[in-house]
Protein backbone atom coordinates (compact mmCIF):
# COMPACT_ATOMS: atom_id res chain seq x y z
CA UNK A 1 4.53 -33.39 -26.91
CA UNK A 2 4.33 -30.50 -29.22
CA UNK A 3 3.42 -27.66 -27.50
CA UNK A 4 2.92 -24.32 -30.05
CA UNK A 5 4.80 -21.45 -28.97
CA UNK A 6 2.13 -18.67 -29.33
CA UNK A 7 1.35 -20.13 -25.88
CA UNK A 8 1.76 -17.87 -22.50
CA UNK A 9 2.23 -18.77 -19.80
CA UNK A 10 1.21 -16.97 -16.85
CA UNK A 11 2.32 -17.19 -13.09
CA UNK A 12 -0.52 -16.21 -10.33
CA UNK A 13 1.40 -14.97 -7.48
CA UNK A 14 -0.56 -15.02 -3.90
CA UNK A 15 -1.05 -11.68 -2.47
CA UNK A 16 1.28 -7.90 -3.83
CA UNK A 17 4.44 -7.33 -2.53
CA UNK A 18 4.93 -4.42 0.10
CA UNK A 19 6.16 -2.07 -2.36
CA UNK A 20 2.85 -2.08 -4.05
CA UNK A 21 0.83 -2.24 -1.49
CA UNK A 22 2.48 1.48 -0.05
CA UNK A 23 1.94 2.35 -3.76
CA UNK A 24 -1.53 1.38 -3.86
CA UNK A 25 -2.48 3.33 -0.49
CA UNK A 26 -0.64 6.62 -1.48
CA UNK A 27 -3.41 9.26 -1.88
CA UNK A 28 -6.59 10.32 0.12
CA UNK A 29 -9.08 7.72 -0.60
CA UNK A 30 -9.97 4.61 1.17
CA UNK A 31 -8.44 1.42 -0.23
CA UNK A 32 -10.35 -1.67 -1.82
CA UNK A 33 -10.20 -4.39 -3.25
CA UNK A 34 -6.90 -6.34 -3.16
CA UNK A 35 -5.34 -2.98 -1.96
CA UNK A 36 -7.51 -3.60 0.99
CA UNK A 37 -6.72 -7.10 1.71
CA UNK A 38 -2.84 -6.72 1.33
CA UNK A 39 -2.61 -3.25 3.74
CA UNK A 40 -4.55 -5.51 6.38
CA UNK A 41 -2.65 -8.48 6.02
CA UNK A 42 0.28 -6.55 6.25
CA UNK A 43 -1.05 -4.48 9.41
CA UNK A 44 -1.90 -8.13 11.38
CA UNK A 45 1.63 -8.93 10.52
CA UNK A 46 2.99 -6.45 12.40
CA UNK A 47 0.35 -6.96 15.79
CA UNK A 48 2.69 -6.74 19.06
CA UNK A 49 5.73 -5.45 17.07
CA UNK A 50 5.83 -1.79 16.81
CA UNK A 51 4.01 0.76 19.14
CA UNK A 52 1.58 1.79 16.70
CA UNK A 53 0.08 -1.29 15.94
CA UNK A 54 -1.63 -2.21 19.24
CA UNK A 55 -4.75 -4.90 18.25
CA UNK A 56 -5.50 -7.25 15.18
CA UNK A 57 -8.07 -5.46 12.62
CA UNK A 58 -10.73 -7.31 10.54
CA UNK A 59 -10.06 -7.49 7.51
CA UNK A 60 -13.29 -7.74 6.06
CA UNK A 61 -14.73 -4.46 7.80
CA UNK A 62 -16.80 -1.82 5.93
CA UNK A 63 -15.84 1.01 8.51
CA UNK A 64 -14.36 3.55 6.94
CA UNK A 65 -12.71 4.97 10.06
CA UNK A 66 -11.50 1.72 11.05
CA UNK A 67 -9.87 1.28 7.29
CA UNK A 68 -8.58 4.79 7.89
CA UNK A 69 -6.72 3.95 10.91
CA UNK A 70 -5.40 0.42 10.04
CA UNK A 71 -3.89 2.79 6.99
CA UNK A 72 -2.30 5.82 8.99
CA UNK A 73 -1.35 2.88 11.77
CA UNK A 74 0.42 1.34 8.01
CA UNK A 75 2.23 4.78 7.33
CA UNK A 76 3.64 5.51 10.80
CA UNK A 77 5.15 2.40 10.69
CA UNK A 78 6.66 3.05 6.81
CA UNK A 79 7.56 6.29 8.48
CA UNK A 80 9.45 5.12 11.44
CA UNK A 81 13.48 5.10 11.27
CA UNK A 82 13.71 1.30 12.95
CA UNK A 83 12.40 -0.55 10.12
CA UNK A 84 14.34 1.72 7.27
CA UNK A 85 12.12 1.11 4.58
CA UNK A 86 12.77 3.53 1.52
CA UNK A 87 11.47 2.83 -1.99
CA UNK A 88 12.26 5.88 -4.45
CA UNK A 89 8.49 6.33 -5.62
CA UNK A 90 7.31 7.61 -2.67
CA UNK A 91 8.51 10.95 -1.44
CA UNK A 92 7.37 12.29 2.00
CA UNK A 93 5.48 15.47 2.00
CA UNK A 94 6.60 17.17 5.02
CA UNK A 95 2.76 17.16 6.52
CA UNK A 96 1.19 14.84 8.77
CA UNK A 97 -2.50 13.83 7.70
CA UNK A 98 -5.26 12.03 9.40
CA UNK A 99 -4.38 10.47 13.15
CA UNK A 100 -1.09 12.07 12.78
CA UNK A 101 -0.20 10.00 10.03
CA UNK A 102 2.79 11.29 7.57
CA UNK A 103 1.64 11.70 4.22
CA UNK A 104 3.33 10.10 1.11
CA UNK A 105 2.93 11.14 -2.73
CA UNK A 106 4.14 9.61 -5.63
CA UNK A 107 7.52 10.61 -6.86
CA UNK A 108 7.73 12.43 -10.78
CA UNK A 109 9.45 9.09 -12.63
CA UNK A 110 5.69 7.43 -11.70
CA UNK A 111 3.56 10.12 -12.04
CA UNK A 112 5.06 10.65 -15.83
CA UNK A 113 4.70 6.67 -16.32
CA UNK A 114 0.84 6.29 -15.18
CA UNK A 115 -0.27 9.40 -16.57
CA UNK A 116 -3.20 8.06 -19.52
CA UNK A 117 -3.18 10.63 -22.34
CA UNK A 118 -6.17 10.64 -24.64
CA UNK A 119 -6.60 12.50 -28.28
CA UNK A 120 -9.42 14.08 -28.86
């Protein structure tokens, strides 16, 4: 079979990966979308297995307080020192937000890479 090789090929993966999922929820807004899906798939993951992740959320909720607490339950458990996650985009702030929750930003190597400049 002769198969022309202008064609691409492209893998669908299930789901994001952790690292872009604590990516996608740095910031003050609520997440959506697949950013959504992934934080509360990751949060039932984690039901039973850390103190500050008591019950199993629904994922498909419209409550904006209940996506703001599956998200600061998400970052106290990024935060804690037993699970020693560390990815070098996201730099604590020193402050604690919403339901005591530490708040991440987004280190200067990204912020320089997803910056959009436009000409005018």
């Amino acid at each position: 079979m002769n198969v022309p090789s202008r064609i691409v090929y492209i893998i669908k993966r299930d789901g994001m990966t952790n690292k872009e999922m604590f990516i996608g929820i740095v910031g003050q807004g609520v997440p959506k979308g697949e950013v959504k899906a992934a934080m509360f798939a990751f949060h039932n993951k984690w039901v039973g297995k850390t103190p500050h992740i008591t019950k199993v959320e629904n994922p498909n909720t419209f409550c904006g307080s209940c996506i703001q607490r599956v998200k600061a339950n998400v970052w106290k458990l990024y935060h804690t020192d037993a699970y020693r996650w560390s990815y070098e985009e996201l730099i604590f702030s020193g402050t604690l937000g919403l339901h005591n929750a530490p708040v991440y930003k987004l280190s200067q190597e990204v912020m320089k890479q997803t910056i959009i400049r436009r000409s005018n």
